[in-house]
Each structure stands twice: as C-alpha cells, then as structure tokens.
Protein backbone atom coordinates (compact mmCIF):
# COMPACT_ATOMS: atom_id res chain seq x y z
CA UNK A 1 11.51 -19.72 -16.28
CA UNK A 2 13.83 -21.18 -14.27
CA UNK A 3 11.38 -23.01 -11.09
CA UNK A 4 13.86 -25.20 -9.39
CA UNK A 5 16.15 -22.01 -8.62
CA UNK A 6 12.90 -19.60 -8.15
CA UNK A 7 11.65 -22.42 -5.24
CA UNK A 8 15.12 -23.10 -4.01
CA UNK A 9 15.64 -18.97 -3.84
CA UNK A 10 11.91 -18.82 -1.97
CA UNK A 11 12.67 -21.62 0.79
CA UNK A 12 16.05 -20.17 2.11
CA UNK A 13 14.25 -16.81 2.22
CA UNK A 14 11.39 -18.25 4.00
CA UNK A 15 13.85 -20.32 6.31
CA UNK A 16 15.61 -16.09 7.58
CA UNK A 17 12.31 -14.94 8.75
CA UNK A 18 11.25 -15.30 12.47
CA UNK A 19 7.60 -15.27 12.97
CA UNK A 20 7.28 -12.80 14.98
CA UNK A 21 8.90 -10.24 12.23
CA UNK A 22 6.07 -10.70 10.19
CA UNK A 23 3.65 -10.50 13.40
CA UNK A 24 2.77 -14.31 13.53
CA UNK A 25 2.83 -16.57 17.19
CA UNK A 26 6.11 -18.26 17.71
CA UNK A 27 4.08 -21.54 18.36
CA UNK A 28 5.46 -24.03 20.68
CA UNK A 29 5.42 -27.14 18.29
CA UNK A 30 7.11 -25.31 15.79
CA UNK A 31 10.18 -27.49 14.01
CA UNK A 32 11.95 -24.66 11.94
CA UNK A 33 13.23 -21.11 12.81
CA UNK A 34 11.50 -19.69 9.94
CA UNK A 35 8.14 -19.28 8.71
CA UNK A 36 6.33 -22.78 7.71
CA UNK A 37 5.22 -22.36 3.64
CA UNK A 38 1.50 -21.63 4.50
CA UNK A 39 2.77 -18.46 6.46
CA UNK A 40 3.97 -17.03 3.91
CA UNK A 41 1.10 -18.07 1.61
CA UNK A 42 -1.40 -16.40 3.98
CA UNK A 43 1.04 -13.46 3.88
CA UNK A 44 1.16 -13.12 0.02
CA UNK A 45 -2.55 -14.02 0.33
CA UNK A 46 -2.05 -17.15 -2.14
CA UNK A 47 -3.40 -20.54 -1.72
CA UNK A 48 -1.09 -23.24 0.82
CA UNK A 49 -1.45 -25.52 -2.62
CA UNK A 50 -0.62 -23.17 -5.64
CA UNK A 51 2.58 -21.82 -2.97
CA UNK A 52 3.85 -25.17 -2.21
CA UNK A 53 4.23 -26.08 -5.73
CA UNK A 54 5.72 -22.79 -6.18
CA UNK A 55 8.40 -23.42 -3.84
CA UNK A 56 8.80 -27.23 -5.15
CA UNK A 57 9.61 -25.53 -8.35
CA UNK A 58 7.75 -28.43 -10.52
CA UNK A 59 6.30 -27.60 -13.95
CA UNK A 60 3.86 -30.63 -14.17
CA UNK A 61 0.91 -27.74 -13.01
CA UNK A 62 2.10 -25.50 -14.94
CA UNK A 63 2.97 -22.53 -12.46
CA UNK A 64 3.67 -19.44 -14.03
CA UNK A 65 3.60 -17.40 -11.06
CA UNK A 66 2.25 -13.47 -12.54
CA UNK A 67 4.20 -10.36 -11.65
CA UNK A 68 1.47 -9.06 -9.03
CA UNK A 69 2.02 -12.93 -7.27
CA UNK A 70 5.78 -11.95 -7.60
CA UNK A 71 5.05 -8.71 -5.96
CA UNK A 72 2.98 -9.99 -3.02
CA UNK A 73 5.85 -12.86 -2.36
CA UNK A 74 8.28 -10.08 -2.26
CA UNK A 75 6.38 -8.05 0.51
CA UNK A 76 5.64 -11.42 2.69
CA UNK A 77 9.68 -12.10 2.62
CA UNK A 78 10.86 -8.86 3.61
CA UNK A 79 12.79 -8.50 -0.15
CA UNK A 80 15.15 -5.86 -0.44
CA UNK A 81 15.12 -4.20 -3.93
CA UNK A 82 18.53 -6.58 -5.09
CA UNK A 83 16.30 -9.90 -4.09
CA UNK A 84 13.11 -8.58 -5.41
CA UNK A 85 14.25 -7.87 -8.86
CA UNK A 86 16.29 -11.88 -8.28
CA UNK A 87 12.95 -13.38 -7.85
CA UNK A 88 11.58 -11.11 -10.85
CA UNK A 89 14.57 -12.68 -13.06
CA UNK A 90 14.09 -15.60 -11.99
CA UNK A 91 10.28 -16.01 -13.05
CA UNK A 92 11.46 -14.24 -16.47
CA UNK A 93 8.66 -11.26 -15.71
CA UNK A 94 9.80 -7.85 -16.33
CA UNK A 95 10.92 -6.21 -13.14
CA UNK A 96 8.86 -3.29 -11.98
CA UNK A 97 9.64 0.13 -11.30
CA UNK A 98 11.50 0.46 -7.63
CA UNK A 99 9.63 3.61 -6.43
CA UNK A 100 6.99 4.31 -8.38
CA UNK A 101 3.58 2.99 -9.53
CA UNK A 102 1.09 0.30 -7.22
CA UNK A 103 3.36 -2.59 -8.33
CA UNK A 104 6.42 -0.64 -6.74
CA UNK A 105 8.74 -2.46 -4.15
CA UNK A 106 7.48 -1.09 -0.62
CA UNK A 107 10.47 -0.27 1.04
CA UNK A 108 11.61 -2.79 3.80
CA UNK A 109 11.96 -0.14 6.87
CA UNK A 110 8.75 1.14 5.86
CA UNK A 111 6.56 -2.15 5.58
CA UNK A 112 8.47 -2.75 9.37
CA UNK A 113 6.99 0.07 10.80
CA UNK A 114 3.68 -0.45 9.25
CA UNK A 115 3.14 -4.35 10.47
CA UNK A 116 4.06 -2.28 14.18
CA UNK A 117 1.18 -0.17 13.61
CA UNK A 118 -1.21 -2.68 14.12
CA UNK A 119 -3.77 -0.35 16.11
CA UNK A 120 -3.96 2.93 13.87
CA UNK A 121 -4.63 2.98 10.13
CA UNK A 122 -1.49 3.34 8.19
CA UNK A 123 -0.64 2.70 4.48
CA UNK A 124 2.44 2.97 2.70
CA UNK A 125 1.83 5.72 -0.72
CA UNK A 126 4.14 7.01 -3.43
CA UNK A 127 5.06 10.16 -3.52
CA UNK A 128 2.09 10.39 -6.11
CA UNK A 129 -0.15 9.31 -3.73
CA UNK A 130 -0.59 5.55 -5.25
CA UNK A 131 -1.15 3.42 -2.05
CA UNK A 132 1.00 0.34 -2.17
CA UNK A 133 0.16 -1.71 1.52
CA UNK A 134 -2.54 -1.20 3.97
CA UNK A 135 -3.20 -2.50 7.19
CA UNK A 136 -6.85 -3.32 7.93
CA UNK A 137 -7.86 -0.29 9.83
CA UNK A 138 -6.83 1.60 7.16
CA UNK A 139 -9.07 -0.10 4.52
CA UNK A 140 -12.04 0.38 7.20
CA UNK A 141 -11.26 3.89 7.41
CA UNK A 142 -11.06 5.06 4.17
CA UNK A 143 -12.79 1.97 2.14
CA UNK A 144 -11.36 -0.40 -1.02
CA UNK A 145 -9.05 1.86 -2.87
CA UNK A 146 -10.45 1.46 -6.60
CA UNK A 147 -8.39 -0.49 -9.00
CA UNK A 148 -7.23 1.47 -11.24
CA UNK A 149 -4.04 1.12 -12.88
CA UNK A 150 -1.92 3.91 -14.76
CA UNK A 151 -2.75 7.62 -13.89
CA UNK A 152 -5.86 6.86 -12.44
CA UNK A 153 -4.29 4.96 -9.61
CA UNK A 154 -3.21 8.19 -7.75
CA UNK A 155 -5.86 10.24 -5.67
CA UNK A 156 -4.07 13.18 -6.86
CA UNK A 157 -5.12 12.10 -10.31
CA UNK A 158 -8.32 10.78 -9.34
CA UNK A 159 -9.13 14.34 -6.86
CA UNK A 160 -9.30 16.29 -9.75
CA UNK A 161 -10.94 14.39 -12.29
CA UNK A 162 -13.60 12.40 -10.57
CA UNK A 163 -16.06 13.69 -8.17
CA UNK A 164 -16.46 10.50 -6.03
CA UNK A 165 -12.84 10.42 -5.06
CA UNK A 166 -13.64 13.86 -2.85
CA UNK A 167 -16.62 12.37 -1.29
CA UNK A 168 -14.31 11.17 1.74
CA UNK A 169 -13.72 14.61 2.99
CA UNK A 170 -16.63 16.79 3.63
CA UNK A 171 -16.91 20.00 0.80
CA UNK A 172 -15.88 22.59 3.02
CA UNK A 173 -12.64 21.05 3.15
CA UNK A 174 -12.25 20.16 -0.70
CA UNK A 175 -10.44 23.34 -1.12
CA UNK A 176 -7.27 22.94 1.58
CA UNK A 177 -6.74 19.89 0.07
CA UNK A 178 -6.67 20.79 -3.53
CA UNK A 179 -4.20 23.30 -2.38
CA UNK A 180 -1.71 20.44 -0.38
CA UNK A 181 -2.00 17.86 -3.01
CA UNK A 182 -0.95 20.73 -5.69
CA UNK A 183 1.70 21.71 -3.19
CA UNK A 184 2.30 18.16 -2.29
CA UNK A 185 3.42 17.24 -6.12
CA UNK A 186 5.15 20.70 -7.48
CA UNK A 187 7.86 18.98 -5.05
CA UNK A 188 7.47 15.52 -6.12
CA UNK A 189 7.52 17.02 -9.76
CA UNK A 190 10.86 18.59 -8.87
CA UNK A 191 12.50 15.74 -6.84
CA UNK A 192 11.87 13.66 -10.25
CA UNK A 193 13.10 15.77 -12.64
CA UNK A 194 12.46 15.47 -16.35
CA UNK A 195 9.89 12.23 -15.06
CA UNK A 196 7.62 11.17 -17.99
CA UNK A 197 5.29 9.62 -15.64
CA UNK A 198 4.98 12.82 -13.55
CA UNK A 199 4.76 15.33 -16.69
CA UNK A 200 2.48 13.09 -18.27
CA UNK A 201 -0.09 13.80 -15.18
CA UNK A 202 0.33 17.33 -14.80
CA UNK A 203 -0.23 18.14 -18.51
CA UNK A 204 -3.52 15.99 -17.98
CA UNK A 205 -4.98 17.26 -14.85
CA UNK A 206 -4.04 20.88 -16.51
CA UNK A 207 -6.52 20.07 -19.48
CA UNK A 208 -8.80 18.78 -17.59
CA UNK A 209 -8.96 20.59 -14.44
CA UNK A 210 -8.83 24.72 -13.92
CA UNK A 211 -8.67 24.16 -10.56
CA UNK A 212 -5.67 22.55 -11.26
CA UNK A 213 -4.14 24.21 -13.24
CA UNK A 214 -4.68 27.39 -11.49
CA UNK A 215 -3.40 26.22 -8.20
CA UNK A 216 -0.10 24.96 -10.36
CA UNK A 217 0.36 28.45 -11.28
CA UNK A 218 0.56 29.73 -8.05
CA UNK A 219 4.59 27.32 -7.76
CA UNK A 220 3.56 27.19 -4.14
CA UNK A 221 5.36 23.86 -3.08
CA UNK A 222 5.12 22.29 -0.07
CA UNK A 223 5.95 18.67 1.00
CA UNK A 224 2.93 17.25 3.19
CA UNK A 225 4.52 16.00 6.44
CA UNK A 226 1.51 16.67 8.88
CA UNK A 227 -2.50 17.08 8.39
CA UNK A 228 -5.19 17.81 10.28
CA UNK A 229 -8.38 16.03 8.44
CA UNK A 230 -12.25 15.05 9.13
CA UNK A 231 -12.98 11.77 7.15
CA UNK A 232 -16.18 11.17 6.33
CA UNK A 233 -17.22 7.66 7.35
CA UNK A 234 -20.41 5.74 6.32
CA UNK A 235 -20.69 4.17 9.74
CA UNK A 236 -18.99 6.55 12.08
CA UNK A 237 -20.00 9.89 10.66
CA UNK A 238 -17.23 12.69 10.59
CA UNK A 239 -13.75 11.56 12.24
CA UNK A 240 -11.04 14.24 12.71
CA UNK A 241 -7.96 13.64 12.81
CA UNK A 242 -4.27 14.12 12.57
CA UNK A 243 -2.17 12.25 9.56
CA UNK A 244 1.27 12.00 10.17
CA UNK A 245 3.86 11.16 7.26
CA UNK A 246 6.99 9.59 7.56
CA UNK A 247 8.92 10.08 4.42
CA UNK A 248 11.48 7.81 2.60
CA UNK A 249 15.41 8.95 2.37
CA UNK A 250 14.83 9.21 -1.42
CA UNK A 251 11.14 10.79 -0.61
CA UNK A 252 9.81 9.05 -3.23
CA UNK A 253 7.70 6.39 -0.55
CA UNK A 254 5.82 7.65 2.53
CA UNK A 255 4.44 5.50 5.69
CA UNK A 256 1.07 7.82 6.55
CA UNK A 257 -0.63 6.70 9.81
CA UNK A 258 -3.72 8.39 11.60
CA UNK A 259 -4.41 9.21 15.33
CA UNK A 260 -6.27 11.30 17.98
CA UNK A 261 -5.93 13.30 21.10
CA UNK A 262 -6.05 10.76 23.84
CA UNK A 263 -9.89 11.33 25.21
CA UNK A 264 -11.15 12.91 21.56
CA UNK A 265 -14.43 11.94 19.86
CA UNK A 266 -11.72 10.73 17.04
CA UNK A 267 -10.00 8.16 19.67
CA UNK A 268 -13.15 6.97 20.36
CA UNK A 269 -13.91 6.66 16.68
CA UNK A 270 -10.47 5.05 16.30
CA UNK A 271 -11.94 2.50 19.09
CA UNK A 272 -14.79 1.78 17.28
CA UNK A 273 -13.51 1.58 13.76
CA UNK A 274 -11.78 -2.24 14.72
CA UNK A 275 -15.13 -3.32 16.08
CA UNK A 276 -16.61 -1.96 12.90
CA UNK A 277 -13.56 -3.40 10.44
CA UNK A 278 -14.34 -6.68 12.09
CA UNK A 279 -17.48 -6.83 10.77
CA UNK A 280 -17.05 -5.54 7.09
CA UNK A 281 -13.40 -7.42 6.95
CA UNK A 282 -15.72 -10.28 6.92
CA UNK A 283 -17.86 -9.56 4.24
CA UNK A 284 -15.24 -8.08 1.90
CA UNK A 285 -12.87 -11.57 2.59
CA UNK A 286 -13.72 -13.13 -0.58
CA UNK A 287 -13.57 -10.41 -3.11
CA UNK A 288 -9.47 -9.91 -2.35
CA UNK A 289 -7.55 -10.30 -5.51
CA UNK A 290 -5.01 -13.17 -5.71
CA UNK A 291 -1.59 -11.28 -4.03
CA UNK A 292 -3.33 -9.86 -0.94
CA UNK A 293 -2.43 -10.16 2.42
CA UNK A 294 -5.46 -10.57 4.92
CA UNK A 295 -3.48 -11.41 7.68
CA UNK A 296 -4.97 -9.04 10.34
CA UNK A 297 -3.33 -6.42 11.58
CA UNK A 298 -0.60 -6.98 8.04
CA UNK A 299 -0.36 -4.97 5.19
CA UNK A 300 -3.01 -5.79 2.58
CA UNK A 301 -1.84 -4.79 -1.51
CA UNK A 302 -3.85 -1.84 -3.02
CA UNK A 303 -4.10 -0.05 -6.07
CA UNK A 304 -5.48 3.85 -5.00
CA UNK A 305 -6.88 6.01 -2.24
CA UNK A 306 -3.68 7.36 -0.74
C-alpha cells in the first residue's frame, strides 16, 4: 500500500472542494479554499483522528484503510470513476464494480442533485434497486435499509422472498408493485445483457417465487420513471405520495426523490417527517457503520430498501 501517495492524492482532492459543494458554511475564519480534514471526515463519517493519519500517510498505526472506508472517502470528495478506482489502487483493495452492487461508485451529477434535495427524501438506487446514498429524510421515511450484501441487498430480491420487506406498503397495493418491479427489471435485464449478476436473480426469484415467475412470463417491460405510492409509516400512519426518478445516461443509477401536492395530507406529512427524523436521527446516531455520512441534510451509505 502505497500511504504517502494515497494521503498526498486525498489532500489535493480535499484542497478542490468549496464548502458549500458539499453543503457545509463557508465560515469566516476559514484559512484554505477547500474543505479542512475533519470535513471530510464527518462527510465519510470517519473519525478526525483515524482521517488525519490517513491523509499523513504514516504506517506507525497501522492504517489499512478497508474498501467500504475507500468508498465513503470517494463519495465525500466528489470522485469521478478515473479517481475513485486511483484511490482504490492506491490502497491495493480491489476496485469495485462502477454501476452495480451497494459498494458501486454513485455517480457525481447524481450525488449533486441529491445533497440539493435537502428537504424531500431522495436516495440514489441501482437499477436493481440496491440503494447506494440517502439523505436523512429518506432514512426517516422508509427506515434503516437492512444490511444485506449480495442478492439480498435489492428490494426487488428481498419483495419477493421475504414478507417483511412488503410491510412498507399497505397489502392492497402489494400487487401494482409486484407488477412495476417485474416490469422495472425485464428492462434492466435487457439493458445488461448476458449479466451474471442479473440472471443469477431472476433464476432465483423464479424458484422461489410464482408470483414471480408468473409476472416474468407476461415480458411486460416497463422502466419506472414516475409512482404514485402510500408508505406506511410507524409514526405518521399512511403517506401518499408521488416518487419521481431521474435516471442515469447509462440507466444503470437512478436519483428517486418523494413529494406532495402543495396543501396535501402528504405535504403535511412531509412537514412532519423532519420534526420526527430529528428525533429518531438521534437515537439511531451511534449504531452507523464506520463509512457513513451523518452530516444532515448529506447522503448517508446504505445497503437495501430502494
């Protein structure tokens, strides 16, 4: 592992970024243009310590920064894919999948429009529905995404083989969306092509689910752009509203955000959902995996519910 040219590559990266890019107060006794070293560790959701010695690139601690670290850094300095898979080299970790998977690279226009969003929930989700960044509403609204890893990490996955992933939407609605996540991934499955990770789920959830599988037969296709949904919330009741999408070039990443009618029971829902995030934010604070941001209002890491 090469540290003096992983912290050298970190500080001038650090050093481009403007505070208020990343949604941070300008400051007025502030002595550098960029970010100071425990911005970006609260970004990344890291220690000030464990980041400083990062960027110092000394051995005597024996940092050996892990690939989820890696991947938070990336997100908190704005990587493009070319520096991400730098820093990646650079720490001598295996460099993960672009597009695909919860340790994918969140595309940078994408994780710009979400730290904009700071007043609706919005998440950033593969195109098989694996959320990769949050923003705080959005864990309030639809709760800790479970931590799964492999298949299980996609709520397509998980809404046909385990009954608590459907408990968010009330049963009358299970069926339309069986039907748009089916939809939803016949063109995902297409867009990939001959995809192992893609044909590995479908043969899976067509063993194990006849719903499934019989809604797969039907080739309807159908790329999900716009919904209309009622969330069930354990504080708030039944919210509806509408989920808009706002799709990659490639498709293969989506920025999903939720809002209401102006005037709506759901906008007044929306309203009370920070007041209510506020509150459970501050209970859930210490049980945040090492790689998190928990920078309100930023993108937090995540590993399901999409």
């Amino acid at each position: 592992m090469n540290l003096p040219e992983l912290g050298a590559f970190l500080r001038t990266r650090r050093d481009r970024i403007r505070p208020a890019e990343v949604g941070l107060p300008q400051g007025p006794r502030r002595r550098v243009p960029g970010l100071r070293r425990e911005e970006v560790a609260q970004l990344a959701g890291l220690s000030a310590d464990y980041y400083t010695e990062l960027e110092r690139g000394s051995a005597k601690n024996g940092v050996q920064p892990s690939a989820q670290t890696l991947a938070a850094l990336a997100r908190a300095l704005r990587l493009n894919g070319d520096e991400r898979d730098h820093l990646f080299h650079l720490a001598e970790r295996l460099v993960p999948p672009s597009a695909h998977g919860p340790s994918a690279h969140v595309q940078p226009a994408l994780l710009g429009l979400l730290d904009r969003l700071s007043n609706t929930p919005a998440r950033v989700i593969t195109d098989l529905h694996e959320t990769l960044v949050e923003n705080d509403l959005a864990l309030t609204l639809l709760g800790k995404s479970p931590a799964h890893r492999g298949p299980a990490a996609s709520l397509v996955y998980r809404w046909f083989t385990d009954p608590q992933a459907r408990e968010i939407y009330p049963p009358e609605d299970h069926p339309h969306h069986s039907r748009v996540f089916v939809a939803d991934l016949q063109a995902a499955a297409a867009r990939r092509g001959r995809d192992a990770e893609v044909t590995k789920m479908v043969a899976v959830l067509r063993r194990r689910s006849q719903e499934f599988a019989a809604l797969w037969d039907t080739h309807d296709v159908a790329v999900r752009r716009t919904d209309h949904k009622r969330i069930v919330h354990p504080m708030l009741g039944v919210i509806e509203l509408d989920c808009h999408n706002l799709l990659s070039e490639d498709g293969r990443q989506r920025l999903l955000w939720f809002t209401a009618p102006p005037g709506s029971p759901g906008a007044e829902q929306l309203e009370l959902l920070s007041v209510v995030g506020t509150q459970e934010l501050s209970v859930m604070e210490g049980t945040h995996r090492t790689g998190e941001s928990r920078v309100p209002g930023k993108g937090s890491a995540a590993l399901g519910t999409g």
